[in-house]
C-alpha atoms as a PDB file:
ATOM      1  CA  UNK A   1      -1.165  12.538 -17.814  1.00  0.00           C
ATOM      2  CA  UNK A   2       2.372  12.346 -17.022  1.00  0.00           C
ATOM      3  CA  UNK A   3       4.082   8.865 -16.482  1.00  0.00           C
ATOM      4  CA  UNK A   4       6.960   7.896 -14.992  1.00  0.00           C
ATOM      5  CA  UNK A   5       8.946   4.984 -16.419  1.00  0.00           C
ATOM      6  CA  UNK A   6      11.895   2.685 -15.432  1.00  0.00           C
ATOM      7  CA  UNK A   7      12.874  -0.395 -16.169  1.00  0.00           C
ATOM      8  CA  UNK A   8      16.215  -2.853 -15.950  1.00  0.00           C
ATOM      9  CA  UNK A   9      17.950  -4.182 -19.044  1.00  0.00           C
ATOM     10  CA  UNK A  10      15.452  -7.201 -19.319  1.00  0.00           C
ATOM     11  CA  UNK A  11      12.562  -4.459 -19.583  1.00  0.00           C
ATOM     12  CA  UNK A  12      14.548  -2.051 -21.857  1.00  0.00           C
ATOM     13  CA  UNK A  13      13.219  -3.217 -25.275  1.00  0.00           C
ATOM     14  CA  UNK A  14       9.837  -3.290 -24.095  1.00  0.00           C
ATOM     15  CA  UNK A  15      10.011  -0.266 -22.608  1.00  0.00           C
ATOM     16  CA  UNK A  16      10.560   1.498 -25.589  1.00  0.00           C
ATOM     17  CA  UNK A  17       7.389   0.274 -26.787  1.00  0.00           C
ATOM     18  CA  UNK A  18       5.736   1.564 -24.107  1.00  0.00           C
ATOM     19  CA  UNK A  19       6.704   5.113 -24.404  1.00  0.00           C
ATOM     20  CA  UNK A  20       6.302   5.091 -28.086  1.00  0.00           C
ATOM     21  CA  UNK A  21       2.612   4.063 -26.968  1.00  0.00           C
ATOM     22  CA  UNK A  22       2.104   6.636 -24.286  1.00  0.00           C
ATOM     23  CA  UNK A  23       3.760   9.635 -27.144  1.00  0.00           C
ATOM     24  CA  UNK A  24       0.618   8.214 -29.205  1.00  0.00           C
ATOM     25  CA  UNK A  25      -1.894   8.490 -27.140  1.00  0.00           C
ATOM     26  CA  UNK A  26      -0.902  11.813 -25.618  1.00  0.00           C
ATOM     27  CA  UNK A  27       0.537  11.317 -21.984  1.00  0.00           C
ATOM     28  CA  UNK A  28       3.730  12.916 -21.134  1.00  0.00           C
ATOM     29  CA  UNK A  29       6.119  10.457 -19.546  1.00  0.00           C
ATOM     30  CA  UNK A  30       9.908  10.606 -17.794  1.00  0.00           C
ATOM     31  CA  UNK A  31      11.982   7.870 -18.626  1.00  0.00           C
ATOM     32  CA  UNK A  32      14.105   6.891 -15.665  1.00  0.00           C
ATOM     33  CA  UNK A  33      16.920   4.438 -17.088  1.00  0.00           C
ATOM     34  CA  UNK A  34      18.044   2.101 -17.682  1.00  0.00           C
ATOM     35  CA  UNK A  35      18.960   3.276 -21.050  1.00  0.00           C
ATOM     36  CA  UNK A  36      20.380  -0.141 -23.092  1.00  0.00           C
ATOM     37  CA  UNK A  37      20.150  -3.856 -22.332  1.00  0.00           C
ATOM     38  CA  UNK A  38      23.569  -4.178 -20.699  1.00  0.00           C
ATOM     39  CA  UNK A  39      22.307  -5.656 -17.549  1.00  0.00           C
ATOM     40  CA  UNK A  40      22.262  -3.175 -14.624  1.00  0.00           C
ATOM     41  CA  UNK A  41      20.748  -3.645 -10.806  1.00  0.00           C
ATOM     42  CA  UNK A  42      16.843  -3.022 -11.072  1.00  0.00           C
ATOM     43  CA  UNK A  43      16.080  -1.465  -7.515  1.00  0.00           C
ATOM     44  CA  UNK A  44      18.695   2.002  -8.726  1.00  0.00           C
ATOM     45  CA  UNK A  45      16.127   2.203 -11.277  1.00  0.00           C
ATOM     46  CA  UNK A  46      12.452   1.539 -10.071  1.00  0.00           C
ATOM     47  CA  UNK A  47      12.628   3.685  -6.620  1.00  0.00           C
ATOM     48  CA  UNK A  48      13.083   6.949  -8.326  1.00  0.00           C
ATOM     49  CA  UNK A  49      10.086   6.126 -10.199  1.00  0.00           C
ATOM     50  CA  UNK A  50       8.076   5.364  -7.423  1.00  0.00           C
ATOM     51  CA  UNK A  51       9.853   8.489  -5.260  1.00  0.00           C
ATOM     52  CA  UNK A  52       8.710  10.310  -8.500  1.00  0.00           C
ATOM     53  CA  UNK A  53       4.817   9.534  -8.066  1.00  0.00           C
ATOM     54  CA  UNK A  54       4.712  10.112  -4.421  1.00  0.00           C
ATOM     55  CA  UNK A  55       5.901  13.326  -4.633  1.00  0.00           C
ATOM     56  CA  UNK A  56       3.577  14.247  -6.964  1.00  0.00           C
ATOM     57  CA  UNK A  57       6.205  15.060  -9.994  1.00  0.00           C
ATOM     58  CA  UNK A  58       4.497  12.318 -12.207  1.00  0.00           C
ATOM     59  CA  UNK A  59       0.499  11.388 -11.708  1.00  0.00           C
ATOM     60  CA  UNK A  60       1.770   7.318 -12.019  1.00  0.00           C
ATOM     61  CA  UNK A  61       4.184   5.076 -12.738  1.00  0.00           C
ATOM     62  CA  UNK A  62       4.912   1.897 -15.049  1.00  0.00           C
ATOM     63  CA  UNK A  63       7.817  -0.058 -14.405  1.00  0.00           C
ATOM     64  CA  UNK A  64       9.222  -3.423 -16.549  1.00  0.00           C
ATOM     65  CA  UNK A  65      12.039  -6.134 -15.610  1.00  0.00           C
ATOM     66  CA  UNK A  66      11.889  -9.745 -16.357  1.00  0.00           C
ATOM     67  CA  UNK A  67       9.502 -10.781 -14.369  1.00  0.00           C
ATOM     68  CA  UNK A  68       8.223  -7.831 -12.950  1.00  0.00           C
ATOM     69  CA  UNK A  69       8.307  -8.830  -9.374  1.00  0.00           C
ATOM     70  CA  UNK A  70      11.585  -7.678  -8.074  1.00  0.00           C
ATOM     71  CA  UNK A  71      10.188  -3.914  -9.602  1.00  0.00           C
ATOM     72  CA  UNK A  72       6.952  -4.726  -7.689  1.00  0.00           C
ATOM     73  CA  UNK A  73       8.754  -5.261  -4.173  1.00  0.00           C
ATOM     74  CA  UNK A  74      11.164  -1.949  -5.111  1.00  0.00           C
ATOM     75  CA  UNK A  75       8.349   0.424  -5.698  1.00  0.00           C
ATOM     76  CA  UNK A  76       5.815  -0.687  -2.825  1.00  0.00           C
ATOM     77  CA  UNK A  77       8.787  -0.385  -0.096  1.00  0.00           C
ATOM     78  CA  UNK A  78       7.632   3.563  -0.529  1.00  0.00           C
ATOM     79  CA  UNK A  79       5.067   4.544   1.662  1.00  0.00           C
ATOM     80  CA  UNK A  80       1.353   5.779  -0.347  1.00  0.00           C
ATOM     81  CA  UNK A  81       2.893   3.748  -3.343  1.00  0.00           C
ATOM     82  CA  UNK A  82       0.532   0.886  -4.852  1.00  0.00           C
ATOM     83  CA  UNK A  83       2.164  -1.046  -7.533  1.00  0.00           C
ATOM     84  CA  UNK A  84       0.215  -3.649  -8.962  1.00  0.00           C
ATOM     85  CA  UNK A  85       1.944  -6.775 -11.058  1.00  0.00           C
ATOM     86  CA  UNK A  86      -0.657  -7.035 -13.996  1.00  0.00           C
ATOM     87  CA  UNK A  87      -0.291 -10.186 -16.474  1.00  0.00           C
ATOM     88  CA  UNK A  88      -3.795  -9.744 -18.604  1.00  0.00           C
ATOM     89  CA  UNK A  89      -5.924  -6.620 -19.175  1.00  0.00           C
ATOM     90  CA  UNK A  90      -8.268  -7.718 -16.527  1.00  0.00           C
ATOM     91  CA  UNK A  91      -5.967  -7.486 -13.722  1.00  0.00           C
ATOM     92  CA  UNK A  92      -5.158  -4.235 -14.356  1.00  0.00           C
ATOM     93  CA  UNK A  93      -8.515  -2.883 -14.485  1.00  0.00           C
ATOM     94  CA  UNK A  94      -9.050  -4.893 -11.266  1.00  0.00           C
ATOM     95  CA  UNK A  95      -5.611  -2.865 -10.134  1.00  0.00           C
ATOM     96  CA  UNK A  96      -7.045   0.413 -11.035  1.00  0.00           C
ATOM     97  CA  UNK A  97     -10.904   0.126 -10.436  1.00  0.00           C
ATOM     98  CA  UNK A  98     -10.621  -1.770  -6.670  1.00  0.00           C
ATOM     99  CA  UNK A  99      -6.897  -0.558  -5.396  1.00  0.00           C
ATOM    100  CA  UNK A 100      -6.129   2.575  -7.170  1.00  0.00           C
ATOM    101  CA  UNK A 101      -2.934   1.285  -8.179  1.00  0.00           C
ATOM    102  CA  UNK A 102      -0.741   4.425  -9.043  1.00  0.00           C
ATOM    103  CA  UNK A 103       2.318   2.070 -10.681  1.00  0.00           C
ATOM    104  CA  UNK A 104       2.365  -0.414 -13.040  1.00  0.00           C
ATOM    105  CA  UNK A 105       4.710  -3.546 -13.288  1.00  0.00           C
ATOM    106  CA  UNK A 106       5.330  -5.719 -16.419  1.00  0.00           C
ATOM    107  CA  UNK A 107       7.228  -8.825 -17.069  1.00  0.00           C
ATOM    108  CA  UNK A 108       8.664  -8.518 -20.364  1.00  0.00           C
ATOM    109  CA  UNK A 109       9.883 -11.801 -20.420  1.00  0.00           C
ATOM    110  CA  UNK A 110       6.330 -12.872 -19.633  1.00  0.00           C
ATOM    111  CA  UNK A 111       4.347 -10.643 -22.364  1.00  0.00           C
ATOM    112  CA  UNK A 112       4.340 -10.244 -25.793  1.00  0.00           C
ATOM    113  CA  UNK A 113       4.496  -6.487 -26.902  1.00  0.00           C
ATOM    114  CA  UNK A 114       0.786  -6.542 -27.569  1.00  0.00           C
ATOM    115  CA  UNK A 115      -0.053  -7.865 -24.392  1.00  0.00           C
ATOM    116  CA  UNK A 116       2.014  -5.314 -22.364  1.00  0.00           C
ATOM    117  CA  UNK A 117       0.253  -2.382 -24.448  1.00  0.00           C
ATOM    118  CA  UNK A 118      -3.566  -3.636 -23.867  1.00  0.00           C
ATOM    119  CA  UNK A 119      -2.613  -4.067 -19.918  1.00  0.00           C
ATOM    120  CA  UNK A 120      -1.109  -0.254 -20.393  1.00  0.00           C
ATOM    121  CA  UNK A 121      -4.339   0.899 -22.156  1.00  0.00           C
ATOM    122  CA  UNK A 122      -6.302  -0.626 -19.743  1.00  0.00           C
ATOM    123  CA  UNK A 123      -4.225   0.467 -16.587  1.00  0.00           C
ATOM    124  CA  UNK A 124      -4.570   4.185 -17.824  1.00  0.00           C
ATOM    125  CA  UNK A 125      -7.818   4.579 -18.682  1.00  0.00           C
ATOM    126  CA  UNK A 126      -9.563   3.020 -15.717  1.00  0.00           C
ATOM    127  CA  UNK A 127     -10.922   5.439 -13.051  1.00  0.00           C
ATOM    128  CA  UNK A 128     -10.483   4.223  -9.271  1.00  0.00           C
ATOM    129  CA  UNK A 129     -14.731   3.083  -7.893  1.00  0.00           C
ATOM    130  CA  UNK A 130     -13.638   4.560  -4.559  1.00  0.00           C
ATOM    131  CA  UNK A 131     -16.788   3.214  -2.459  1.00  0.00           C
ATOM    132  CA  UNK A 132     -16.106   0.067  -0.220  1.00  0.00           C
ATOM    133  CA  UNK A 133     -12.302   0.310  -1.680  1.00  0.00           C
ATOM    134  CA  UNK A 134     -11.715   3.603  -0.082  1.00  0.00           C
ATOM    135  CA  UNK A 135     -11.595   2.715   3.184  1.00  0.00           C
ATOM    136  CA  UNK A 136      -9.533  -0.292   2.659  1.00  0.00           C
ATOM    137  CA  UNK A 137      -7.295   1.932   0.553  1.00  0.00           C
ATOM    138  CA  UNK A 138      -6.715   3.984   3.402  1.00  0.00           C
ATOM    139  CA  UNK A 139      -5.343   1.430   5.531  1.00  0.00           C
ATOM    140  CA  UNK A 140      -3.314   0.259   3.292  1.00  0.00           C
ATOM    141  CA  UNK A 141      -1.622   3.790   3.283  1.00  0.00           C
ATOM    142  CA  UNK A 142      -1.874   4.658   6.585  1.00  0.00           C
ATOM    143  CA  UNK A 143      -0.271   1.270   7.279  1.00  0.00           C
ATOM    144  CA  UNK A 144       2.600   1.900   4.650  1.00  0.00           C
ATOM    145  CA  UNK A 145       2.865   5.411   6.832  1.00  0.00           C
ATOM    146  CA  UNK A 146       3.231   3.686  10.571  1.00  0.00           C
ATOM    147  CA  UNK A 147       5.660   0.986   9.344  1.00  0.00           C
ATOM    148  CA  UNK A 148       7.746   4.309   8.003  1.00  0.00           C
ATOM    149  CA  UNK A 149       7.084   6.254  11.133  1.00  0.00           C
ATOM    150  CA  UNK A 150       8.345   3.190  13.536  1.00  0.00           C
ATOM    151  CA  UNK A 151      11.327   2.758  11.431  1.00  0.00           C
ATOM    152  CA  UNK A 152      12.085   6.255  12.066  1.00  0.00           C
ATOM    153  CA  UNK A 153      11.249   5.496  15.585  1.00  0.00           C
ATOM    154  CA  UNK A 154      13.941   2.837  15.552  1.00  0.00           C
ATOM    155  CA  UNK A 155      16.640   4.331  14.173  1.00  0.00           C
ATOM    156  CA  UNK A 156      16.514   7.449  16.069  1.00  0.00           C
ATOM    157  CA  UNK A 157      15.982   5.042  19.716  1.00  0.00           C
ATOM    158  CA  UNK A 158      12.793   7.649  20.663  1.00  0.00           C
ATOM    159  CA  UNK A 159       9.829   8.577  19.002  1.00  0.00           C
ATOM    160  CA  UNK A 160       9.527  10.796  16.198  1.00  0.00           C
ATOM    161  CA  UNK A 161       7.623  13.853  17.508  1.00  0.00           C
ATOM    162  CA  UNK A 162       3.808  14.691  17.297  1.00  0.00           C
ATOM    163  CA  UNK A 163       3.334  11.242  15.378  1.00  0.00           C
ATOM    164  CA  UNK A 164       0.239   9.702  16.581  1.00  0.00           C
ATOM    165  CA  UNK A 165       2.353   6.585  17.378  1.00  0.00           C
ATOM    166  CA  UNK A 166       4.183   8.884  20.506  1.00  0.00           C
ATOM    167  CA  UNK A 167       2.725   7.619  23.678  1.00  0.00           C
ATOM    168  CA  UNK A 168       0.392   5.062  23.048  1.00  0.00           C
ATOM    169  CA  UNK A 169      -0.047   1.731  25.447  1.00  0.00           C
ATOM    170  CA  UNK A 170      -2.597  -0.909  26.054  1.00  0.00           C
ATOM    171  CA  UNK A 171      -4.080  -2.392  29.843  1.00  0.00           C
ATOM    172  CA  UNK A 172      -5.378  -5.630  29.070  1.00  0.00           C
ATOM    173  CA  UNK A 173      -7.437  -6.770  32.066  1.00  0.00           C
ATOM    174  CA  UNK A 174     -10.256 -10.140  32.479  1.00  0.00           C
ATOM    175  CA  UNK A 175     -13.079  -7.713  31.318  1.00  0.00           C
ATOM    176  CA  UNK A 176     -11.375  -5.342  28.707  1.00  0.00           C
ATOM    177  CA  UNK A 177      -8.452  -4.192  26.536  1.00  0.00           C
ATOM    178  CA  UNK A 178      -7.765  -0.335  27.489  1.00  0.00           C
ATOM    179  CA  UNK A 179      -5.798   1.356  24.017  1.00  0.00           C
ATOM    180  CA  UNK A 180      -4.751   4.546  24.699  1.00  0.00           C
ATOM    181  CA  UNK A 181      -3.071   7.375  23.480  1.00  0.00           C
ATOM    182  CA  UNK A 182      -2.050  10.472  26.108  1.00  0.00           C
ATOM    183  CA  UNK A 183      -5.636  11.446  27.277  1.00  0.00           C
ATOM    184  CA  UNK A 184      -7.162   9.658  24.365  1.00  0.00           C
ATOM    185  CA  UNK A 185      -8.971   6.525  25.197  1.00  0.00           C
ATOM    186  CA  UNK A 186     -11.076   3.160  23.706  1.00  0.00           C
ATOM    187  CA  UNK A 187     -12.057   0.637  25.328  1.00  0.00           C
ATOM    188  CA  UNK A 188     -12.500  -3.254  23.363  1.00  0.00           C
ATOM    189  CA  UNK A 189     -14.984  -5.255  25.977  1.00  0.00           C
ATOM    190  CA  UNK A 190     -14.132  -8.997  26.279  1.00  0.00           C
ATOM    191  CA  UNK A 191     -16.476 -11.627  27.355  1.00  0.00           C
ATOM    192  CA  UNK A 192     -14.240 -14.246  29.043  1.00  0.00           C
ATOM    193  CA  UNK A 193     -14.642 -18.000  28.877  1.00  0.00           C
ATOM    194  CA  UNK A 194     -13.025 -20.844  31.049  1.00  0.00           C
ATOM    195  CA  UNK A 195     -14.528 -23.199  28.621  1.00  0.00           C
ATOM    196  CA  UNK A 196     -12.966 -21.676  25.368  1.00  0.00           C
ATOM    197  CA  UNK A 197     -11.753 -18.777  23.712  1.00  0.00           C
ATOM    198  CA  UNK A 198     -13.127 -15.237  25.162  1.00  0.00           C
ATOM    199  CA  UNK A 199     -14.324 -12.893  22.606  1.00  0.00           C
ATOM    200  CA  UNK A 200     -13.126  -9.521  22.161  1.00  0.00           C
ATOM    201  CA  UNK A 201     -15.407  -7.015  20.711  1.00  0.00           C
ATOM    202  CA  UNK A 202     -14.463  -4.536  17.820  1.00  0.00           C
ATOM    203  CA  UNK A 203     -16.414  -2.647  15.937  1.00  0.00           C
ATOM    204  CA  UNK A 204     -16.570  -2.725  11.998  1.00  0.00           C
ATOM    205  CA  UNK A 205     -15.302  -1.220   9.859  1.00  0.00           C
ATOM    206  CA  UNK A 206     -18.657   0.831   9.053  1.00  0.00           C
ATOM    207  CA  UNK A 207     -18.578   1.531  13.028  1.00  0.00           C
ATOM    208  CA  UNK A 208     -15.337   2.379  13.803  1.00  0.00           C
ATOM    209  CA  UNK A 209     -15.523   6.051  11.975  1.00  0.00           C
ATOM    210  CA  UNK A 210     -18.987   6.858  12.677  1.00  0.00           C
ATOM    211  CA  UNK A 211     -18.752   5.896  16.203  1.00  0.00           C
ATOM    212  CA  UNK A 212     -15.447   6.458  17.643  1.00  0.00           C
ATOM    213  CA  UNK A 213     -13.980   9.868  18.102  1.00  0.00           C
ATOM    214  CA  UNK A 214     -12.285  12.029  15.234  1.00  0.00           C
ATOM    215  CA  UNK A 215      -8.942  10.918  16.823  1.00  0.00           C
ATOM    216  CA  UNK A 216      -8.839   6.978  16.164  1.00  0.00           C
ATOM    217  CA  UNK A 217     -11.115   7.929  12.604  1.00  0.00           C
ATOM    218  CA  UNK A 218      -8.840   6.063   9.458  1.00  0.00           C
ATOM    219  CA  UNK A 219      -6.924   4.240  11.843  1.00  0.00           C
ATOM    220  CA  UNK A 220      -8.385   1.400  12.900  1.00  0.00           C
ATOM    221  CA  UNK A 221      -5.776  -1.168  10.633  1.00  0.00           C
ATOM    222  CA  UNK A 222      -3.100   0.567  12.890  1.00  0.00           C
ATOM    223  CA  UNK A 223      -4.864   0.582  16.638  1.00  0.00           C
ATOM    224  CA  UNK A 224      -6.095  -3.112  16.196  1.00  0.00           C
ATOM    225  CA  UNK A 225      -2.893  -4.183  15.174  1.00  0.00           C
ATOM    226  CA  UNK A 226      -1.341  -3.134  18.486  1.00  0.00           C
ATOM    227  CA  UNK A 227      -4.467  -4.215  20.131  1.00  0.00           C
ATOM    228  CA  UNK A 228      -4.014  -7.548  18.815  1.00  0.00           C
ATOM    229  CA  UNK A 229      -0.226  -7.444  19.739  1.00  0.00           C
ATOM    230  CA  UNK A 230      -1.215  -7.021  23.314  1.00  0.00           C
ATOM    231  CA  UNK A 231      -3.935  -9.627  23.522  1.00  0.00           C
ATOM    232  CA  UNK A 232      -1.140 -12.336  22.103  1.00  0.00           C
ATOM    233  CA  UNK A 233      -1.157 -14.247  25.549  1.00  0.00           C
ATOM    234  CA  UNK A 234      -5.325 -14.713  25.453  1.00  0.00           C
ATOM    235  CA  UNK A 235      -6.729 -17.484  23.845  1.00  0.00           C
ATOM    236  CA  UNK A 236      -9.793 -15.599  21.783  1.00  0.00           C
ATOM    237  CA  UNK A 237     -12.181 -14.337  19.432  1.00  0.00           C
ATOM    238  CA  UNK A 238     -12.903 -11.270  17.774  1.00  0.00           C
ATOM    239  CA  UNK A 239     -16.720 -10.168  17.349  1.00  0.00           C
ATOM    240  CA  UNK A 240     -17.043  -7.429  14.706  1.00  0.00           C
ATOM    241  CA  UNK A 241     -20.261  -5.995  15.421  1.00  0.00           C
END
């Protein structure tokens, strides 16, 4: 496997130990900077890791400052990037096995050398269960991929074309929330109440893809948050059913 690796001046030493550890077991790695402990600004040296593993020029990343949060916050500003903050061996098979995490943070201030190498074992040798996670691991992405398409969006002042966020709009009436997109529709019934909260209903997660047409299929994080956006002035429920 090749690994990418970056780290500030508080991560530096450690770092060191890391690669000497990856050399040993037989992974490849591409060491990013920063290259001594004179202190340097962490986020010039943990996003071209994490450009690195999106574009597919190293399978993962690990990535060490003092704490290891500021490189946490760096890396998963990129969209499809997962970097999980680890502190024992069982978070980062938790990391790998339930959220595919594809970069690794450390606090080296936090971790003794042997700590940081059995959370690196660990991180690299556990397989992702897919299952129940892979759904959820979708939306995670596909999330991470409409926040990057609307800032496009925003910048530009129009919509970025062919996304599937062009065109879309929501009719909220007494009896049901319209979404739609162009000639693409769903409709969310609602069972009003004057005596409490109405209830909108969804359908799960299991639902949602087997159900509704290819279209709105590994979406539904993204069309129920606009939804939800649109139902702000209702006092309500959601049924998942």
């Amino acid at each position: 496997m090749k690994i990418g690796i970056g780290s500030d001046h508080a991560g530096f030493h450690l770092k060191a130990s890391v690669k000497t550890f990856l050399k040993e077991q037989g992974h490849a790695f591409q060491d990013f900077g920063t290259d001594s402990d004179t202190p340097v600004d962490y986020p010039l040296y943990i996003r071209p890791v994490a450009q690195a593993v999106k574009k597919g020029t190293v399978e993962r990343g690990i990535v060490l400052g003092g704490s290891g949060n500021g490189e946490a916050m760096v890396a998963n500003r990129i969209p499809g990037i997962r970097c999980a903050l680890c502190w024992n061996p069982e978070s980062a098979r938790l990391a790998r096995a339930h959220n595919n995490a594809n970069m690794l943070s450390l606090g080296a201030r936090l971790l003794s050398e042997a700590e940081a190498l059995d959370i690196v074992k660990i991180w690299l040798k556990t397989p992702f269960e897919a299952g129940r996670h892979l759904q959820r691991i979708q939306q995670m992405d596909e999330l991470g991929r409409v926040q990057n398409q609307q800032e496009k969006e925003d910048n530009s002042g129009a919509p970025a074309p062919g996304g599937p966020t062009a065109g879309y709009d929501t009719l909220v009436t007494f009896r049901y929330v319209l979404y739609m997109e162009g000639k693409n529709k769903i409709e969310f019934q609602i069972d009003p109440s004057l005596k409490g909260p109405s209830v909108v209903h969804i359908p799960s997660s299991e639902r949602w893809d087997a159900e509704l047409p290819a279209w709105a299929r590994g979406r539904r994080a993204e069309i129920l948050e606009r939804v939800q956006k649109s139902c702000a002035h209702l006092t309500y429920e959601v049924n998942e059913y």
